[in-house]
C-alpha atoms as a PDB file:
ATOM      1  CA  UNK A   1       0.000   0.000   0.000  1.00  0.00           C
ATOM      2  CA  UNK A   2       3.052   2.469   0.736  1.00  0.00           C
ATOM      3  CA  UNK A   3       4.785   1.360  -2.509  1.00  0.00           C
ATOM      4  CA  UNK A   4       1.287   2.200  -4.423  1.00  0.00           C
ATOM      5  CA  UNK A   5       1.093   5.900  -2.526  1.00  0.00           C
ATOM      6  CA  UNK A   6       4.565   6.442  -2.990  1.00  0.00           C
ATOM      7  CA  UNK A   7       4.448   5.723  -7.006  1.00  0.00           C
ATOM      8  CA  UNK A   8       1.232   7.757  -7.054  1.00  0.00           C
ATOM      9  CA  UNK A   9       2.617  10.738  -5.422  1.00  0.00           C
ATOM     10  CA  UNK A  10       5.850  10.286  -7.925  1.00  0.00           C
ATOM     11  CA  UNK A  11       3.469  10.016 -10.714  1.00  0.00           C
ATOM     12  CA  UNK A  12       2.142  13.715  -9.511  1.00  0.00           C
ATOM     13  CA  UNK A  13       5.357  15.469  -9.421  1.00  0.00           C
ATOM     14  CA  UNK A  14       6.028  14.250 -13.083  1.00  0.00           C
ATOM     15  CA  UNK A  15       4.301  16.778 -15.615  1.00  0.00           C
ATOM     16  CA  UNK A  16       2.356  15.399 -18.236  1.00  0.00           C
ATOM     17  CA  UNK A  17       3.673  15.984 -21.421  1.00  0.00           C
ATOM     18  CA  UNK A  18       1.760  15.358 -25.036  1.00  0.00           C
ATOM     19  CA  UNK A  19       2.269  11.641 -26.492  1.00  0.00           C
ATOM     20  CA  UNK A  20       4.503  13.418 -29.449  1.00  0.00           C
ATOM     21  CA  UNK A  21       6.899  14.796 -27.617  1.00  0.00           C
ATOM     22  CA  UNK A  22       8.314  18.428 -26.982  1.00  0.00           C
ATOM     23  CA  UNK A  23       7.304  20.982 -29.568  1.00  0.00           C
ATOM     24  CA  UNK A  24       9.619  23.428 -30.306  1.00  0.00           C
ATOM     25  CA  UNK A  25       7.831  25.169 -33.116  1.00  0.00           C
ATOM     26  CA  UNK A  26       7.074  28.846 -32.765  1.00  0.00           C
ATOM     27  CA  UNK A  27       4.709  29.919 -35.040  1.00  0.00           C
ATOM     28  CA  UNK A  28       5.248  33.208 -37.238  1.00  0.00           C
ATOM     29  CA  UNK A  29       3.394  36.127 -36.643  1.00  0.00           C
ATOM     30  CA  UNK A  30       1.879  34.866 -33.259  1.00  0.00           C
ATOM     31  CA  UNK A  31       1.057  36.453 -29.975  1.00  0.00           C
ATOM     32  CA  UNK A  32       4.634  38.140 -29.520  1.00  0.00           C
ATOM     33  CA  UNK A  33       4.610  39.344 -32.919  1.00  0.00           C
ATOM     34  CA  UNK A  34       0.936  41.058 -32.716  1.00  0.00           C
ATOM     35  CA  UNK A  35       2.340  42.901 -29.361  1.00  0.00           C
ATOM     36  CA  UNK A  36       4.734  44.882 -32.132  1.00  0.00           C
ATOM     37  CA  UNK A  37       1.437  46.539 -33.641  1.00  0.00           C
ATOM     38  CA  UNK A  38       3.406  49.603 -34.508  1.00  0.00           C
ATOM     39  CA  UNK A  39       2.702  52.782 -37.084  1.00  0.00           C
ATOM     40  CA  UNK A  40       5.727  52.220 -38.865  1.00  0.00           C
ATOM     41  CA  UNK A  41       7.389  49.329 -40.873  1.00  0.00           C
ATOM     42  CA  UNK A  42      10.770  50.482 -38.800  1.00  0.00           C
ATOM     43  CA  UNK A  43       9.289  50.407 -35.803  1.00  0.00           C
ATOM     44  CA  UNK A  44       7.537  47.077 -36.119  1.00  0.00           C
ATOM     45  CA  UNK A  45      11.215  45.959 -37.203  1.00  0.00           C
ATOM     46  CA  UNK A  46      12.785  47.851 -34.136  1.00  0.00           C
ATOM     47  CA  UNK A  47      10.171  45.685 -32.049  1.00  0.00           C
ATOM     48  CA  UNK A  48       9.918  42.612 -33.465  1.00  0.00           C
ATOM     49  CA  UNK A  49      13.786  42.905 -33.342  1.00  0.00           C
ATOM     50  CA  UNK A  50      13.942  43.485 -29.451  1.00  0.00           C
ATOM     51  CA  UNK A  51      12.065  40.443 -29.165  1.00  0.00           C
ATOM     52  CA  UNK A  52      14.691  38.350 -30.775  1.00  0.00           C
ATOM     53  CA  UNK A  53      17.569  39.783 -29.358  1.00  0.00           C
ATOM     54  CA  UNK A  54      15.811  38.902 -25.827  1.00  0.00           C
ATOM     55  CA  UNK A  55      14.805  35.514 -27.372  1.00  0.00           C
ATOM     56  CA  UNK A  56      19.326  35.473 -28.451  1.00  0.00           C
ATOM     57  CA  UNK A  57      20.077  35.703 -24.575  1.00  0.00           C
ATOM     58  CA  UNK A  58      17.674  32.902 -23.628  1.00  0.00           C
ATOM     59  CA  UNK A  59      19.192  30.759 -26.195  1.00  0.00           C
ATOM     60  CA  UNK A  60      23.193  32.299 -25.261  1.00  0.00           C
ATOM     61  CA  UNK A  61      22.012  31.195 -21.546  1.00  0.00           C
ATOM     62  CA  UNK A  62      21.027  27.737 -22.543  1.00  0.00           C
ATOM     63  CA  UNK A  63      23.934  26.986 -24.636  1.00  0.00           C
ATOM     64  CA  UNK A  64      26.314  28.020 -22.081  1.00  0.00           C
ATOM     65  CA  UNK A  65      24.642  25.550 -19.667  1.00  0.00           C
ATOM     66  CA  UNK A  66      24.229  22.760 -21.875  1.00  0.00           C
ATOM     67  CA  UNK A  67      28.375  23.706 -22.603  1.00  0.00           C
ATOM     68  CA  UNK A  68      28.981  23.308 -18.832  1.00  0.00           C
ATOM     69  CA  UNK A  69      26.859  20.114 -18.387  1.00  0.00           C
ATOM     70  CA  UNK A  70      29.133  17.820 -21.163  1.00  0.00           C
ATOM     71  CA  UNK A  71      32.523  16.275 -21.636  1.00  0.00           C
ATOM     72  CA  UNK A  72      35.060  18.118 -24.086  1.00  0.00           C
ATOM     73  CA  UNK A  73      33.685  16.010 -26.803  1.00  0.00           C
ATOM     74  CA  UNK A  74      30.521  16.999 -26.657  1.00  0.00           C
ATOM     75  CA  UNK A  75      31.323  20.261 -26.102  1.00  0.00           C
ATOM     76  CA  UNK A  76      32.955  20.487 -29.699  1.00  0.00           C
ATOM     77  CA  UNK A  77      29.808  18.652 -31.185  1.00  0.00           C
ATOM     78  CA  UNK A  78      27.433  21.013 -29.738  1.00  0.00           C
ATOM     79  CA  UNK A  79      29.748  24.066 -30.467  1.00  0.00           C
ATOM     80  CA  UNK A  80      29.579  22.735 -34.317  1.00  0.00           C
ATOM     81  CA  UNK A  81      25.755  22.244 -34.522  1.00  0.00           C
ATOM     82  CA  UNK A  82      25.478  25.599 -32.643  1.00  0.00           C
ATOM     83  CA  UNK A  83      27.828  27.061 -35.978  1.00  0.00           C
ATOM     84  CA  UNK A  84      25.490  24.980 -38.181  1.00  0.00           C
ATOM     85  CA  UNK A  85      22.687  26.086 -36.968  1.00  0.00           C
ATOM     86  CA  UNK A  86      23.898  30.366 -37.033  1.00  0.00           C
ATOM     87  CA  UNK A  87      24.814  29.735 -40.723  1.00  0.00           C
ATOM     88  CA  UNK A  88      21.222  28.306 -41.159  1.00  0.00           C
ATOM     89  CA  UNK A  89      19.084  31.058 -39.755  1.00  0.00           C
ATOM     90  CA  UNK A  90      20.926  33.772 -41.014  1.00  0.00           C
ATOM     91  CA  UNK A  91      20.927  32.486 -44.587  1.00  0.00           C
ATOM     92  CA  UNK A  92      17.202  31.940 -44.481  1.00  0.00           C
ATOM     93  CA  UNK A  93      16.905  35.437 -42.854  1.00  0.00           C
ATOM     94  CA  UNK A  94      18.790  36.418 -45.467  1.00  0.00           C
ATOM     95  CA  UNK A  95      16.370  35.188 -48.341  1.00  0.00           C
ATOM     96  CA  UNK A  96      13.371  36.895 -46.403  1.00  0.00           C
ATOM     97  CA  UNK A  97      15.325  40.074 -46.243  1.00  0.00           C
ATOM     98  CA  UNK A  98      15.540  40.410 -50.027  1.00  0.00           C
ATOM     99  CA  UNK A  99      12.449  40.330 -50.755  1.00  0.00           C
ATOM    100  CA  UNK A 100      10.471  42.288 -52.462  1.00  0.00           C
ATOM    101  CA  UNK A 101       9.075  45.637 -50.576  1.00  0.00           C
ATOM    102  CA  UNK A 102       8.996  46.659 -46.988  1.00  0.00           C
ATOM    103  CA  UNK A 103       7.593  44.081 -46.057  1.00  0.00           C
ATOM    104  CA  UNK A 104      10.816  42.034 -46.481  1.00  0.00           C
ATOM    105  CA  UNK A 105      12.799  43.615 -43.240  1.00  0.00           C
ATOM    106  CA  UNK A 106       9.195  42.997 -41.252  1.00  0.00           C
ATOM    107  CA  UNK A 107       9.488  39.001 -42.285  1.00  0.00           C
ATOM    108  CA  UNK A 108      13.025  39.364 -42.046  1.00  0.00           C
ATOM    109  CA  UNK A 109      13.156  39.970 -38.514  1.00  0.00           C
ATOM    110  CA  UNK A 110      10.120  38.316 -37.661  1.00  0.00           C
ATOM    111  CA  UNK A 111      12.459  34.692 -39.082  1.00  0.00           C
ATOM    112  CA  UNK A 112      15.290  36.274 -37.009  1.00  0.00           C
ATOM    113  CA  UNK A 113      13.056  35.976 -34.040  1.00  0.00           C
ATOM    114  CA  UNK A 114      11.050  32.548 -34.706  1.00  0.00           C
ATOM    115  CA  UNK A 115      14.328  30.682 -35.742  1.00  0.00           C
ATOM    116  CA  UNK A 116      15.664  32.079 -32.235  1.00  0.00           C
ATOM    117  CA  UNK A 117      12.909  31.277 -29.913  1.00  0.00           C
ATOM    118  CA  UNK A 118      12.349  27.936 -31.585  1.00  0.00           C
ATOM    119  CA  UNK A 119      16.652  26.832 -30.973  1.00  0.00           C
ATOM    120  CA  UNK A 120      16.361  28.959 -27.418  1.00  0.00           C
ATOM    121  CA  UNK A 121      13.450  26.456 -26.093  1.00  0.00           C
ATOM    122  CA  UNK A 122      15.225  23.619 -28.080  1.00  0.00           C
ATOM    123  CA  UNK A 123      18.172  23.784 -25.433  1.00  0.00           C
ATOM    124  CA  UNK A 124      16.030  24.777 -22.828  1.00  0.00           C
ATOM    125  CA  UNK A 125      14.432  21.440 -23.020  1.00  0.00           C
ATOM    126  CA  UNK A 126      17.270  19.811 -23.289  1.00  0.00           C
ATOM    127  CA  UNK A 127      18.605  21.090 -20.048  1.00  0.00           C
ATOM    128  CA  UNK A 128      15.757  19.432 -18.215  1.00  0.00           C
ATOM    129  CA  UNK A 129      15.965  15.885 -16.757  1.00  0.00           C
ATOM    130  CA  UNK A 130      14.718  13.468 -19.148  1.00  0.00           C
ATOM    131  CA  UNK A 131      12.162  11.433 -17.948  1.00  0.00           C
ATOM    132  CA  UNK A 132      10.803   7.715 -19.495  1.00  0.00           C
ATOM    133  CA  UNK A 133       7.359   7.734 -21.780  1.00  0.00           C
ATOM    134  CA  UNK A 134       6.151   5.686 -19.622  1.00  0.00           C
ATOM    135  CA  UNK A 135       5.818   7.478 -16.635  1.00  0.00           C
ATOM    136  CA  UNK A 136       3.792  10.323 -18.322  1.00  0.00           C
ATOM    137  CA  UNK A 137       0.456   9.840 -16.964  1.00  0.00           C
ATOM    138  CA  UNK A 138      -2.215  12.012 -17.906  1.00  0.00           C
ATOM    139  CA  UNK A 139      -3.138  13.892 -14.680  1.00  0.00           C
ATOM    140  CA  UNK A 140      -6.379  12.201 -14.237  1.00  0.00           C
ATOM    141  CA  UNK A 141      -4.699   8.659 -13.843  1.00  0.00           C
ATOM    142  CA  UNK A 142      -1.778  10.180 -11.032  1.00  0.00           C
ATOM    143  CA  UNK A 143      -5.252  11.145  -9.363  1.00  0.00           C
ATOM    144  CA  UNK A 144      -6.743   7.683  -9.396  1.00  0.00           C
ATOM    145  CA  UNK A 145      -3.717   5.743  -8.092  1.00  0.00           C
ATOM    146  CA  UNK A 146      -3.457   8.577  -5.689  1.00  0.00           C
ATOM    147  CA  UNK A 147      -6.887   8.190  -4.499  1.00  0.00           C
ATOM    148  CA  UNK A 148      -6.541   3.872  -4.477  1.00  0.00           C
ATOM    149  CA  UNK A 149      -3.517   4.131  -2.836  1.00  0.00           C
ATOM    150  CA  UNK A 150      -5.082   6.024  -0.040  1.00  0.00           C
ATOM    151  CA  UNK A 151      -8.576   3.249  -0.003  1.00  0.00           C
ATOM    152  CA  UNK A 152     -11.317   6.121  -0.723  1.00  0.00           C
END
């Protein structure tokens, strides 16, 4: 009975996540976008901007953690996808910013700050402990093994 409210009470502490996995997609022109409802097409781009520079020092904060948390090896394989992954989102930056119009530096820095946010909670995740499939139990079951454990 102790083993059963003990595993029920771990099963608590252990957020449910969905059956796919972590998402790290960020979708363009969302919430954080819309709060840069400016006048201007520069100063949607100065805000939208702002956003991905703070969105750059979540993701510099992460990588310097994940850099701490592995052996030299890793370190250089991380510090290589980490180059890889610069080149990418500035070269497809790059294509939105020559576009055609205005509207090019808007979707310019609006893929500066998606492409950010997405690799920022990418290593963000990563930092966390991983924890089995199995033991993500909708919050409705950690209730009922709870509540049997107990006898009500």
């Amino acid at each position: 009975m102790k083993v059963l409210l003990v595993a029920g009470l771990v099963l608590l502490a252990v957020p449910a996540v969905a059956a796919s996995g972590p998402s790290f997609d960020a979708p363009w022109y969302d919430a954080e976008y819309k709060s840069c409802d400016q006048d201007t097409t520069p100063e949607i781009v100065a805000c939208v901007s702002a956003k991905a520079k703070a969105w750059q020092a979540r993701l510099d904060t992460a990588l310097k953690a994940m850099l701490a948390s592995q052996r030299p090896a890793q370190q250089d394989r991380l510090k290589a996808a980490q180059k890889a992954w610069v080149g990418y989102r500035d070269a497809n930056c790059t294509y939105y910013a020559n576009g055609e119009g205005t509207i090019a530096r808007v979707e310019a820095a609006e893929c500066q700050r998606v492409l950010t946010q997405q690799r920022a909670r990418e290593l963000e995740q990563a930092l966390q402990p991983w924890v089995p499939a199995a033991l993500l139990v909708p919050r409705r079951a950690q209730e009922r093994v709870v509540i049997a454990a107990l006898g009500a």
